[in-house]
C-alpha atoms as a PDB file:
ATOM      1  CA  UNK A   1       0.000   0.000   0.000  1.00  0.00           C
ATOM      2  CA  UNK A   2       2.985   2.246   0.771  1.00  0.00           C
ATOM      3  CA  UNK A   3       4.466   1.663  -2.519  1.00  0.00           C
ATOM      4  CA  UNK A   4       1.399   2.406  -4.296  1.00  0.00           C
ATOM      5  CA  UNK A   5       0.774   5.871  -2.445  1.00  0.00           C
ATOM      6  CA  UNK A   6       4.393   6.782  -3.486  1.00  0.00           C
ATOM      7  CA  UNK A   7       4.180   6.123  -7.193  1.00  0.00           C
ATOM      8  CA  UNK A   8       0.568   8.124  -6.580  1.00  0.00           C
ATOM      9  CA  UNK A   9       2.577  11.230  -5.091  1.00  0.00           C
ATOM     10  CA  UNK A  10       5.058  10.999  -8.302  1.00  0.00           C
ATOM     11  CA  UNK A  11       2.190  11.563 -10.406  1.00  0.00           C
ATOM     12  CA  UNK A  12       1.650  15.449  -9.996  1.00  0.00           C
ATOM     13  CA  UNK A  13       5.322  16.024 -11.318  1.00  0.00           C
ATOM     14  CA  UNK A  14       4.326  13.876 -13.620  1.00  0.00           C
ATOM     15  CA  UNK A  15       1.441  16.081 -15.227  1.00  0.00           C
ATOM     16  CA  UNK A  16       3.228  19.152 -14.977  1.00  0.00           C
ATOM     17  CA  UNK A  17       5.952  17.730 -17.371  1.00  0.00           C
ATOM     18  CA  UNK A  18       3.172  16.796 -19.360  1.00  0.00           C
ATOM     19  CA  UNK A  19       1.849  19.797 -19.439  1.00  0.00           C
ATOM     20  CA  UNK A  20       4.703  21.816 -20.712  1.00  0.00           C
ATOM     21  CA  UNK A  21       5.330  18.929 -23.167  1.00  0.00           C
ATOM     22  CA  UNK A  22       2.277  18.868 -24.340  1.00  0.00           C
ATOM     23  CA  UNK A  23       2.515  22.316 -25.473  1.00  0.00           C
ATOM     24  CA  UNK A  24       5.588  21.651 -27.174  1.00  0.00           C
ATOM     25  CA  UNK A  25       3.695  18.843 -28.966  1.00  0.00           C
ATOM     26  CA  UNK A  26       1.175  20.918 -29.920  1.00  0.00           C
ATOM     27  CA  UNK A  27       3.108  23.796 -31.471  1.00  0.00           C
ATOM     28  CA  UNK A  28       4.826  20.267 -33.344  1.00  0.00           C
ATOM     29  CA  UNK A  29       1.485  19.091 -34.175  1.00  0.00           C
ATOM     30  CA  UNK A  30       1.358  22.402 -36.943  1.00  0.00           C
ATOM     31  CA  UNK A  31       4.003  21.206 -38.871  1.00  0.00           C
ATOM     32  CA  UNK A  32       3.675  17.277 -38.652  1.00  0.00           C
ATOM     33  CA  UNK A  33      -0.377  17.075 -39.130  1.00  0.00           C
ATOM     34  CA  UNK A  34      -1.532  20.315 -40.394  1.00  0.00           C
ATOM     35  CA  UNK A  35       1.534  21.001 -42.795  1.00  0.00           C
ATOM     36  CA  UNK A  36       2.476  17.411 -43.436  1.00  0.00           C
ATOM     37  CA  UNK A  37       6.104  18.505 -42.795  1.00  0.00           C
ATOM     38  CA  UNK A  38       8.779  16.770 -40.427  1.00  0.00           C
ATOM     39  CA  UNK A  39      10.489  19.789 -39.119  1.00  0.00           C
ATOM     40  CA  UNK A  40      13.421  18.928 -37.397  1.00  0.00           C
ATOM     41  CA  UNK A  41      14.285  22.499 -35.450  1.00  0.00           C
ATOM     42  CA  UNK A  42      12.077  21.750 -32.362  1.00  0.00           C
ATOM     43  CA  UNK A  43      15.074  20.596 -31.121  1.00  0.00           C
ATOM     44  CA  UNK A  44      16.896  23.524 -30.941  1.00  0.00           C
ATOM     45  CA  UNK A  45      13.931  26.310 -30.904  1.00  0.00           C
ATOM     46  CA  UNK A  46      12.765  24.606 -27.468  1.00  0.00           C
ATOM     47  CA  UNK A  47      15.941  25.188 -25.826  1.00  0.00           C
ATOM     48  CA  UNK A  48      16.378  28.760 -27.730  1.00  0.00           C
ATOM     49  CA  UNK A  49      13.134  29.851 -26.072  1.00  0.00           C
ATOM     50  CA  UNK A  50      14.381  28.261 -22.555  1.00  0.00           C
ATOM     51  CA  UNK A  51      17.729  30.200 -23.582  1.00  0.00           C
ATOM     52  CA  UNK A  52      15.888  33.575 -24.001  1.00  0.00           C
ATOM     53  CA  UNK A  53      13.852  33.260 -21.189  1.00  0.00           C
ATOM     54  CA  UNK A  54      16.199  32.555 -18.471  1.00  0.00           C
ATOM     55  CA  UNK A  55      18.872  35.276 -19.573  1.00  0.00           C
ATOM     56  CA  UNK A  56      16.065  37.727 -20.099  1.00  0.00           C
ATOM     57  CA  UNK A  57      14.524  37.034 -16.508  1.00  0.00           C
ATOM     58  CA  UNK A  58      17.948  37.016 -14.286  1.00  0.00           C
ATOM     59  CA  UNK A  59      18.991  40.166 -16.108  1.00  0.00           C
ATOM     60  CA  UNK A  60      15.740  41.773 -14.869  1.00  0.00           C
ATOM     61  CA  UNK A  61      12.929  41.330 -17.339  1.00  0.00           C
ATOM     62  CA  UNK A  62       9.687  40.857 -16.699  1.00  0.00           C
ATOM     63  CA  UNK A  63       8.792  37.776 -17.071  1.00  0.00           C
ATOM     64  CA  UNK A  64       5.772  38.062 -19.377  1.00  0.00           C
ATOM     65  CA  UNK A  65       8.317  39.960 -21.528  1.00  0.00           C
ATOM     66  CA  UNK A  66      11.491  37.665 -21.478  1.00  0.00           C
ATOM     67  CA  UNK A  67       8.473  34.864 -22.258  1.00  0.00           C
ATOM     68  CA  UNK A  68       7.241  37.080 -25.388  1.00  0.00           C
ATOM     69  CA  UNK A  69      10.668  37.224 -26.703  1.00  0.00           C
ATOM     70  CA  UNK A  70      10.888  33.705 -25.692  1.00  0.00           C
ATOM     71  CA  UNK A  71       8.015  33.109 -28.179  1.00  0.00           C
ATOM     72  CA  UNK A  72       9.347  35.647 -31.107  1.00  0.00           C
ATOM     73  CA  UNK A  73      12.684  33.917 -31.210  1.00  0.00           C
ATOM     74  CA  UNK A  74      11.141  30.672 -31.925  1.00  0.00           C
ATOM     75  CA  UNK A  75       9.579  32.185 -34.538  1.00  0.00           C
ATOM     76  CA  UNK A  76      12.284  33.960 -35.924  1.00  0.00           C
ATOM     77  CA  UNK A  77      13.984  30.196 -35.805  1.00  0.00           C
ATOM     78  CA  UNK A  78      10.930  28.574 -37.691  1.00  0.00           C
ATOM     79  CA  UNK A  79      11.236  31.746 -40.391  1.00  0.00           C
ATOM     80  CA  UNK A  80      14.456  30.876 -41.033  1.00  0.00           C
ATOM     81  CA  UNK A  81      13.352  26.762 -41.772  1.00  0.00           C
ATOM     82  CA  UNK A  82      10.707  28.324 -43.744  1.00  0.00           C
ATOM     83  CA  UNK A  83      13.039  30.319 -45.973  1.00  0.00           C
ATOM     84  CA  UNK A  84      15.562  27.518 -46.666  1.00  0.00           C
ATOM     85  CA  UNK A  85      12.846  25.438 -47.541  1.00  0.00           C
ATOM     86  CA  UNK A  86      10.699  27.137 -49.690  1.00  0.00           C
ATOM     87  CA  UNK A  87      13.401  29.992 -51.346  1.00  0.00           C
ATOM     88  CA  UNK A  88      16.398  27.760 -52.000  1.00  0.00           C
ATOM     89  CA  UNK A  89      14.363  24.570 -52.211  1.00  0.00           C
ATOM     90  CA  UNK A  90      16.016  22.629 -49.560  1.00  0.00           C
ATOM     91  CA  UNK A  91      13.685  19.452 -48.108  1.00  0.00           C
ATOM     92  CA  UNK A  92      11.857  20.488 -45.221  1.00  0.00           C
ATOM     93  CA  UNK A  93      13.549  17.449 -42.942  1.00  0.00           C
ATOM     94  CA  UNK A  94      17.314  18.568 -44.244  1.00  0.00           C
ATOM     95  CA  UNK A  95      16.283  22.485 -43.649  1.00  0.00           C
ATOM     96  CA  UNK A  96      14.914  21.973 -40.050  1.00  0.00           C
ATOM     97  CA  UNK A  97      18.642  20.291 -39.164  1.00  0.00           C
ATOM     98  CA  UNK A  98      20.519  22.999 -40.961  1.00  0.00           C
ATOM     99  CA  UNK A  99      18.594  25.246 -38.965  1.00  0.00           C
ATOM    100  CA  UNK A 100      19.212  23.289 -35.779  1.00  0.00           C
ATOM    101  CA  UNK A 101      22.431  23.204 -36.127  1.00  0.00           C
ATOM    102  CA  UNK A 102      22.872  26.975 -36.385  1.00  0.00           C
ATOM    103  CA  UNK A 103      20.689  27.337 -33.255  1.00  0.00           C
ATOM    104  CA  UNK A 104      23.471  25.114 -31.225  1.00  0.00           C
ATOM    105  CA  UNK A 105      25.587  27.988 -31.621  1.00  0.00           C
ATOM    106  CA  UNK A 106      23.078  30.350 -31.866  1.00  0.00           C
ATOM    107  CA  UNK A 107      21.725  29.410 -28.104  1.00  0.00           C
ATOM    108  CA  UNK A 108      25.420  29.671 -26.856  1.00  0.00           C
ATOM    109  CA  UNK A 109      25.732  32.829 -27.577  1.00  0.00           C
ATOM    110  CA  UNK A 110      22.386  34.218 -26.190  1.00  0.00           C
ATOM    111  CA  UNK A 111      23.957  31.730 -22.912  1.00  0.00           C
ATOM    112  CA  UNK A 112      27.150  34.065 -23.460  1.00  0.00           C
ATOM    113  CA  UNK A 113      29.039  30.335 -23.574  1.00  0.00           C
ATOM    114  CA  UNK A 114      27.563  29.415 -20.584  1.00  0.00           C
ATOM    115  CA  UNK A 115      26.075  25.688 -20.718  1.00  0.00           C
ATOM    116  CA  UNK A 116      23.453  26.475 -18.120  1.00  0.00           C
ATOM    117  CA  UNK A 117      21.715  29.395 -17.239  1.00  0.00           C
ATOM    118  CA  UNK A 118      20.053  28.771 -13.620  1.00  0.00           C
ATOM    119  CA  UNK A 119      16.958  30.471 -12.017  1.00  0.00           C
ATOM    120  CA  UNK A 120      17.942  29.835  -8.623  1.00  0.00           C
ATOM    121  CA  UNK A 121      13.995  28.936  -6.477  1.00  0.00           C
ATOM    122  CA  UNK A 122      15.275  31.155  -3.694  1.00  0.00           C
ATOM    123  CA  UNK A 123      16.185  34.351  -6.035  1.00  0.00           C
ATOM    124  CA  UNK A 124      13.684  34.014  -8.733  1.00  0.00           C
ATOM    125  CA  UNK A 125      10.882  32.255  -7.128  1.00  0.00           C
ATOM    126  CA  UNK A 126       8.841  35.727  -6.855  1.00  0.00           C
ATOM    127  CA  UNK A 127       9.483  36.387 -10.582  1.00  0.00           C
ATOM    128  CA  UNK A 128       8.737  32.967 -12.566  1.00  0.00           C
ATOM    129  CA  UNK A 129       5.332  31.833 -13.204  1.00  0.00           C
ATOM    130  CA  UNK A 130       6.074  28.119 -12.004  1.00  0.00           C
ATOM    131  CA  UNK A 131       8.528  26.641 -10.104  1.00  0.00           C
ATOM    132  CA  UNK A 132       9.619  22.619  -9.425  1.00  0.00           C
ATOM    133  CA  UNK A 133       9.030  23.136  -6.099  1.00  0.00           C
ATOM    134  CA  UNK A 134       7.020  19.990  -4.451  1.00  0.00           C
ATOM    135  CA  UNK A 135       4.507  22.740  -2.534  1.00  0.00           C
ATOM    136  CA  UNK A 136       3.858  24.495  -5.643  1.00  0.00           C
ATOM    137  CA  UNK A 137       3.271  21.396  -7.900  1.00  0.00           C
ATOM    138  CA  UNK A 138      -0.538  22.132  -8.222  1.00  0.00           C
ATOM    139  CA  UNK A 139      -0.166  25.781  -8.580  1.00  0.00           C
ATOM    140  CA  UNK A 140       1.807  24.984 -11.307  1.00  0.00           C
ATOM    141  CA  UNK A 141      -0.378  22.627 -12.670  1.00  0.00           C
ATOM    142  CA  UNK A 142      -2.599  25.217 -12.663  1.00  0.00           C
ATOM    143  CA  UNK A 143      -1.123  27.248 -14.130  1.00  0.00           C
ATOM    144  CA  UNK A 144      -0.106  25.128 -17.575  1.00  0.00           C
ATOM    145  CA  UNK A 145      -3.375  24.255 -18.263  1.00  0.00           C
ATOM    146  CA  UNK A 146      -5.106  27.424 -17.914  1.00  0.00           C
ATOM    147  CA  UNK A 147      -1.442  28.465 -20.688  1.00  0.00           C
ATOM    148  CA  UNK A 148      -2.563  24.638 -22.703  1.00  0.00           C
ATOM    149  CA  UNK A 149      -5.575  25.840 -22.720  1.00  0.00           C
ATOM    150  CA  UNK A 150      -5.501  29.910 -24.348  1.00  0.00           C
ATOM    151  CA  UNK A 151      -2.771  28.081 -26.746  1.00  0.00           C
ATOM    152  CA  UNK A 152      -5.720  25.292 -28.013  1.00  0.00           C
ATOM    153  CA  UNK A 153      -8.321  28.629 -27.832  1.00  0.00           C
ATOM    154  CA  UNK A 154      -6.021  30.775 -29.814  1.00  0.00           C
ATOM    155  CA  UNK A 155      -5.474  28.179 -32.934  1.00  0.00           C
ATOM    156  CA  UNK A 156      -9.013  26.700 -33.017  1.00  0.00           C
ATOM    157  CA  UNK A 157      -9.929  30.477 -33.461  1.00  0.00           C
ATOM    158  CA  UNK A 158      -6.865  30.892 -36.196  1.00  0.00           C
ATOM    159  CA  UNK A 159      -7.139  27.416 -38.276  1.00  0.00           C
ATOM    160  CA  UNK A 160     -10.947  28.547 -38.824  1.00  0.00           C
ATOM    161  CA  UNK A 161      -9.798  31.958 -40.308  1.00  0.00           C
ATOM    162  CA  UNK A 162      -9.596  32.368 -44.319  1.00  0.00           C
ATOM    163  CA  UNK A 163      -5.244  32.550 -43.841  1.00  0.00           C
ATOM    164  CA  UNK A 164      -5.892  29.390 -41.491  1.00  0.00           C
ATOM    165  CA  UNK A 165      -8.270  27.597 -44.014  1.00  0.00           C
ATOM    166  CA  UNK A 166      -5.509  27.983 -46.560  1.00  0.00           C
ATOM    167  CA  UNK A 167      -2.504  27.002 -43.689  1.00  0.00           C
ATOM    168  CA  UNK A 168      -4.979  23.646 -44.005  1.00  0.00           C
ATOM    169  CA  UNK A 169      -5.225  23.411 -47.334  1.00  0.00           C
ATOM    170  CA  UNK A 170      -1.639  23.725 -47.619  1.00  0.00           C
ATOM    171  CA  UNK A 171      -0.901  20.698 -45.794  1.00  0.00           C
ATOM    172  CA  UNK A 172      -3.765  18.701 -47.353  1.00  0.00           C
ATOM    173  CA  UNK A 173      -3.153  19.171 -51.104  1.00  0.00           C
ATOM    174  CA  UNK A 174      -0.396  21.668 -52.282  1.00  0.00           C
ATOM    175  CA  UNK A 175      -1.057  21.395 -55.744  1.00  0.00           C
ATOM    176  CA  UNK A 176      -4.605  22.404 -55.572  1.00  0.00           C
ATOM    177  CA  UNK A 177      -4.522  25.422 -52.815  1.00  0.00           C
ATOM    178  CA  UNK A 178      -1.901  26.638 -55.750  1.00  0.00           C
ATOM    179  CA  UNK A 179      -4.871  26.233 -58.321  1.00  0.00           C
ATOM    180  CA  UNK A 180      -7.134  27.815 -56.226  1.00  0.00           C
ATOM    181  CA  UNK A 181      -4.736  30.984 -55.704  1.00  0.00           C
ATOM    182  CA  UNK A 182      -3.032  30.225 -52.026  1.00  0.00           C
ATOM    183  CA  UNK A 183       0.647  31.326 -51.409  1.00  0.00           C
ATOM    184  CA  UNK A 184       1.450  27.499 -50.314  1.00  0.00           C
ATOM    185  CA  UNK A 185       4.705  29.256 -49.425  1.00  0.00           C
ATOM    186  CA  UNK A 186       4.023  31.868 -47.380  1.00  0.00           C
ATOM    187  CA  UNK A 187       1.392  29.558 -45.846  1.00  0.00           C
ATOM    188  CA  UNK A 188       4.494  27.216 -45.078  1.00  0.00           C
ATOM    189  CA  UNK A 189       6.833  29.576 -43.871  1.00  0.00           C
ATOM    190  CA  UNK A 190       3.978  30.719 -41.262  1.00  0.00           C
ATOM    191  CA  UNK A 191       3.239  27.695 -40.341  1.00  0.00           C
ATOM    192  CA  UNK A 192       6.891  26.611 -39.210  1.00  0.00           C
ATOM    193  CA  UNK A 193       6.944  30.455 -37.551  1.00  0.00           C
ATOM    194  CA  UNK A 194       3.989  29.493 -35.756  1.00  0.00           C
ATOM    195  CA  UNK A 195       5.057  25.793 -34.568  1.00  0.00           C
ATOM    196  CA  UNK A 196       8.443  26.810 -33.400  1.00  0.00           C
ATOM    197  CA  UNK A 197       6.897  29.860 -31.846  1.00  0.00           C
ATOM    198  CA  UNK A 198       4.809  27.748 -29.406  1.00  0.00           C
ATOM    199  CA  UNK A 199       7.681  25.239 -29.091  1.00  0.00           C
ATOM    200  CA  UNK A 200      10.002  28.266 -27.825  1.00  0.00           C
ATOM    201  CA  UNK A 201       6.748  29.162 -25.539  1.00  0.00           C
ATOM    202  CA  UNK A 202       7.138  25.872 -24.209  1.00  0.00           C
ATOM    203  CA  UNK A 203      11.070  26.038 -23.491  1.00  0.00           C
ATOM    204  CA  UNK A 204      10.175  28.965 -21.511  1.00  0.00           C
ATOM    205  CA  UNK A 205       7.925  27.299 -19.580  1.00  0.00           C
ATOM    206  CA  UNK A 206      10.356  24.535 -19.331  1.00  0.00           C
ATOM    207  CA  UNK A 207      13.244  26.285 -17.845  1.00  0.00           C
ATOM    208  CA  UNK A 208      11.260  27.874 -15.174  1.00  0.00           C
ATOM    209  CA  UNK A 209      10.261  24.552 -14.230  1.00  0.00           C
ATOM    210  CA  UNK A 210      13.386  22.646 -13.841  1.00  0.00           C
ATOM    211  CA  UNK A 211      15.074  25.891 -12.261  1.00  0.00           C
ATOM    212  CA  UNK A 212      17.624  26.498 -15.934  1.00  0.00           C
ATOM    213  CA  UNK A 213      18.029  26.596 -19.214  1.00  0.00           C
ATOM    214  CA  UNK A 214      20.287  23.964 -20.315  1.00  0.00           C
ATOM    215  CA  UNK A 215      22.246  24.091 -23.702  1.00  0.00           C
ATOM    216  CA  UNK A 216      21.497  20.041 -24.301  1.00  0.00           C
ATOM    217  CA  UNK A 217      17.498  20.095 -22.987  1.00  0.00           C
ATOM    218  CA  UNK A 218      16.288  20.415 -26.324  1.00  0.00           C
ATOM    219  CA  UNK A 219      17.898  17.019 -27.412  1.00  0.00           C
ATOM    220  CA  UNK A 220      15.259  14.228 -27.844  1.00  0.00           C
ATOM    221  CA  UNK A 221      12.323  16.841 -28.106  1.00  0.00           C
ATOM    222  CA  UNK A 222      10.980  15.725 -31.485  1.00  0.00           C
ATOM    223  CA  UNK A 223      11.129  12.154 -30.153  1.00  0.00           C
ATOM    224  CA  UNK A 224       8.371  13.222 -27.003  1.00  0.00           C
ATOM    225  CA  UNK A 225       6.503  15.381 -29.520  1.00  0.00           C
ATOM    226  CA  UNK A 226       5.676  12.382 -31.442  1.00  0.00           C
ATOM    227  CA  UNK A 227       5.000  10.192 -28.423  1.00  0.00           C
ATOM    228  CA  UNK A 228       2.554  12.733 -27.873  1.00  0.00           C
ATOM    229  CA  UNK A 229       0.962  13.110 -30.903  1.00  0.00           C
ATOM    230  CA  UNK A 230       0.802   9.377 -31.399  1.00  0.00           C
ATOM    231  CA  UNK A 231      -0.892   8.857 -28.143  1.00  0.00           C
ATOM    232  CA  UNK A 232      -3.147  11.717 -28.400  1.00  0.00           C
ATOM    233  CA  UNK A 233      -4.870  10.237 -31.634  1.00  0.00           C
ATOM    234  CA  UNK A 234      -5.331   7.429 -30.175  1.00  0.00           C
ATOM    235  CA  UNK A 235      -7.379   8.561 -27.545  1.00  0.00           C
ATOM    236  CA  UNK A 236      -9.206  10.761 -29.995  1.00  0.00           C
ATOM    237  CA  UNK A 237     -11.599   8.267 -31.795  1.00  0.00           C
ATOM    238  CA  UNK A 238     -11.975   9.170 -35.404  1.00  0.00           C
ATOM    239  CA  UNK A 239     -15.412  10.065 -35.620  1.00  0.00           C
ATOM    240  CA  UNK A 240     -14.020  13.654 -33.719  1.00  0.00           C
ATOM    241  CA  UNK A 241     -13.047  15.899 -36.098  1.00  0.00           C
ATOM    242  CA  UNK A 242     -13.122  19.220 -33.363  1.00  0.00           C
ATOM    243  CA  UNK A 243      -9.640  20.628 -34.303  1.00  0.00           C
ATOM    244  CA  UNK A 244      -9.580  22.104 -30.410  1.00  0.00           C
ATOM    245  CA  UNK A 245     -10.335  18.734 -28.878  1.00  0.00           C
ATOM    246  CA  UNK A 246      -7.732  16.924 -31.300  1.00  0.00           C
ATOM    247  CA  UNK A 247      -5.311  19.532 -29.739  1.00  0.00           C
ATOM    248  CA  UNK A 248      -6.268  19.067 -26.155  1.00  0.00           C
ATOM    249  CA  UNK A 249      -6.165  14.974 -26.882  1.00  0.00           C
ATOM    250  CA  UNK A 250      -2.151  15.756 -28.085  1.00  0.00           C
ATOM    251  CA  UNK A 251      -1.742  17.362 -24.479  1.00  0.00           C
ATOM    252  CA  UNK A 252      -3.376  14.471 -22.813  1.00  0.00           C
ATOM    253  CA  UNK A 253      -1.138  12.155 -24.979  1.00  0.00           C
ATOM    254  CA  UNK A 254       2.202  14.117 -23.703  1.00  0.00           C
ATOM    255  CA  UNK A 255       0.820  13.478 -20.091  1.00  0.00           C
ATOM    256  CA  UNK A 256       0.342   9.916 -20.445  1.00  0.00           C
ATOM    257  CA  UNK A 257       3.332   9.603 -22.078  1.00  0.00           C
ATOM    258  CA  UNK A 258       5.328  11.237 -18.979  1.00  0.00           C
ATOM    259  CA  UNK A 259       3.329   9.112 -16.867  1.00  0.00           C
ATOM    260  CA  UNK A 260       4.254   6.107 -18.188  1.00  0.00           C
ATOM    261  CA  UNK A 261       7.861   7.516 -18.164  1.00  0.00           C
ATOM    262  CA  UNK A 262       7.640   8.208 -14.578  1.00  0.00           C
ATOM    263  CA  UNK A 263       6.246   5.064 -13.527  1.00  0.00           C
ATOM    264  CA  UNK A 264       9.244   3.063 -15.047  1.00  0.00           C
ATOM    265  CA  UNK A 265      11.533   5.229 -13.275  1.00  0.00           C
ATOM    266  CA  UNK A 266       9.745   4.915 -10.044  1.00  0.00           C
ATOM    267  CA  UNK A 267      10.267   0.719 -10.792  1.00  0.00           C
ATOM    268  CA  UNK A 268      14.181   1.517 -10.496  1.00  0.00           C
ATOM    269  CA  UNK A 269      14.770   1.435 -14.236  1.00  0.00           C
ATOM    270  CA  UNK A 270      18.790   2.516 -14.337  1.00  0.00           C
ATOM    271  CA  UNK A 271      19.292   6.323 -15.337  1.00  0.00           C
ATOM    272  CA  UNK A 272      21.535   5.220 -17.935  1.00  0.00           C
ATOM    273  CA  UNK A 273      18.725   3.145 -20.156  1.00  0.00           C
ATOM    274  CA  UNK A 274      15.982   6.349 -19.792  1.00  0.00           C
ATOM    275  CA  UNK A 275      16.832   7.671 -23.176  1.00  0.00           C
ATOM    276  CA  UNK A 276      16.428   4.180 -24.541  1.00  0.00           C
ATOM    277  CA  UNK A 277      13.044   4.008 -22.606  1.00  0.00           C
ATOM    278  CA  UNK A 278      11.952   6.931 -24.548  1.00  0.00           C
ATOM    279  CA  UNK A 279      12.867   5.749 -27.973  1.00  0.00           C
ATOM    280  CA  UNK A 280      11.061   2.323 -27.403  1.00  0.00           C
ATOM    281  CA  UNK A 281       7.890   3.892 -25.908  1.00  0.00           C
ATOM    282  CA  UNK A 282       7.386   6.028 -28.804  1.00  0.00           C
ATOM    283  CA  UNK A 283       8.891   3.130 -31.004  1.00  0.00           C
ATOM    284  CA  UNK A 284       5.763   1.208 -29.572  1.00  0.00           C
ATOM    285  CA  UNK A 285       3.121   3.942 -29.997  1.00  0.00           C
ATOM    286  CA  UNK A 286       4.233   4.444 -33.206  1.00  0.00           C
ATOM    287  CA  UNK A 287       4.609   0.639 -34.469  1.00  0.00           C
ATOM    288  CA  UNK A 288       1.258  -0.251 -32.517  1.00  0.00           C
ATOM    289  CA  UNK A 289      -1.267   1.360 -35.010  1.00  0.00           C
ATOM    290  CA  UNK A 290       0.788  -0.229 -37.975  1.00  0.00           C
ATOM    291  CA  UNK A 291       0.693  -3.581 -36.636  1.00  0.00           C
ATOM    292  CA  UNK A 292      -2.688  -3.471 -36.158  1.00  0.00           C
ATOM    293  CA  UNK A 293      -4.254  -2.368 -39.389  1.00  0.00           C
ATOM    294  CA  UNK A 294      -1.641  -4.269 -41.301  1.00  0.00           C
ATOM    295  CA  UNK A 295      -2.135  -8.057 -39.599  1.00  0.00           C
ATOM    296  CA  UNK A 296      -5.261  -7.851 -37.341  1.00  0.00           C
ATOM    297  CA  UNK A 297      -7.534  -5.815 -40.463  1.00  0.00           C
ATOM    298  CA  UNK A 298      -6.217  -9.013 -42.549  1.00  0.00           C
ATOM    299  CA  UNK A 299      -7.522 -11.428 -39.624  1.00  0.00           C
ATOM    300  CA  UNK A 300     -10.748 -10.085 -40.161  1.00  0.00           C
ATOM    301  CA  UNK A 301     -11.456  -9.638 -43.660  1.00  0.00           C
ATOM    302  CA  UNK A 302     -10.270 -13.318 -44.032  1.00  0.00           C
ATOM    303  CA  UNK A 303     -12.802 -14.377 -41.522  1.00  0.00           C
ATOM    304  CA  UNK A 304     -15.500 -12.396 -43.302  1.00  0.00           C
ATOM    305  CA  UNK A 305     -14.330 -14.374 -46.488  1.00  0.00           C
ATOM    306  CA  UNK A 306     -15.541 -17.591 -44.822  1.00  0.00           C
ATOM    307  CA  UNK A 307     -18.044 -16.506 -43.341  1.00  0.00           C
ATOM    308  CA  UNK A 308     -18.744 -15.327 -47.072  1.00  0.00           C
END
């Protein structure tokens, strides 16, 4: 009974992670549903908005501030995808690295060459919006899904906008939106502005969280992202086409995902096999839907033949 009431109290931290990786996954969600594009530079815009952020706030920003930069960086970062991918025709997968890669160095700098930038609880506590601080774990909680929530608000009301119609259109058949007139583009350089934008949001939120902005914290991101997005479609059945509750279903897919995370660590899973965890959970969650239309779908239409 004790054991169980432990892994119970790991669960808060749990959902706060969740939380603030759920947003990530939703600002991915842009690019890898609505865009159909695999946009590599979450990696590095996540830990450019952390980067921002925590420099901005212990040089005495306000914090709403340092996060808005936080979120126009990312964007900036996304433009720049955009415009290697659609001006000098570079694939969208081989333009988000490029652009990762430039944001490794780019993120050092903002750090001034520092690998970690902390926000100290004691000094900074009255300034960030969330700390990692046990007693404040529902507060923060809180406080990321009221943030989940305006972000899912914000794009339901954008995506059903003419210039979101088209963002959608975009993704769903280039060749015709260009028919029908649309800047496929301009719609695609927005729409990796906009995803990397809310992915930098996210880093904010991130390094106020764990207390820092680390130079390596972006490093697996697209890997969770996925995880997220996987999972999250799978608890939306496909009869629910509400683009606001698809959204909310990614966030509860990054939660689940960091509970299932957590609950292996909690079993005394060795720190040195966690990043291997990760890839084989979202191995699973990825392989799972696959396996199942490709051999059970065939158990079933052979049975039918019989039956036939």
């Amino acid at each position: 009974m004790q054991v169980i009431l432990q892994w119970l109290g790991t669960l808060p931290g749990a959902a706060g992670q969740g939380l603030v990786w759920g947003l990530m996954a939703i600002g991915l969600y842009i690019t890898y549903k609505v865009l159909d594009l695999a946009d590599l530079t979450v990696d590095g815009s996540i830990c450019t908005g952390a980067a921002v952020c925590a420099v901005l706030l212990t040089s005495g920003v306000n914090i709403w501030l340092a996060m808005l930069c936080a979120l126009l960086a990312g964007m900036l970062a996304g433009l720049v995808t955009g415009w290697l991918h659609t001006v000098f025709g570079i694939p969208a997968i081989l333009a988000g690295i490029l652009t990762q890669l430039m944001l490794w160095s780019v993120n050092l700098l903002v750090m001034s060459g520092s690998a970690i930038v902390p926000i100290t609880r004691l000094k900074y506590a009255d300034k960030v919006l969330i700390t990692s601080g046990d007693t404040d774990i529902y507060r923060t909680i809180v406080i990321l899904a009221v943030f989940v929530s305006v972000i899912v608000a914000a794009l339901y009301w954008f995506f059903g906008t003419d210039f979101g119609a088209s963002l959608r259109a975009t993704g769903n058949n280039p060749e015709m939106s260009r028919a029908q007139g649309i800047n496929t583009n301009l719609t695609k350089v927005f729409g990796l502005s906009l995803s990397n934008g809310i992915v930098a949001l996210a880093g904010a939120l991130l390094a106020q969280q764990q207390g820092a902005a680390e130079i390596n914290m972006g490093r697996g991101a697209i890997v969770i992202g996925l995880a997220a997005i996987i999972i999250g479609e799978a608890l939306c059945p496909r009869l629910v086409t509400n683009f606001a509750i698809r959204l909310l279903c990614v966030a509860g897919g990054a939660i689940i995902y960091w509970f299932v995370f957590q609950t292996v660590v909690f079993l005394g899973l060795p720190s040195e096999l966690l990043k291997m965890l990760s890839a084989l959970v979202v191995a699973c969650f990825l392989g799972i839907p696959y396996v199942k239309k490709t051999y059970f779908s065939k158990k079933k239409k052979t049975e039918v033949k019989r039956h036939a």
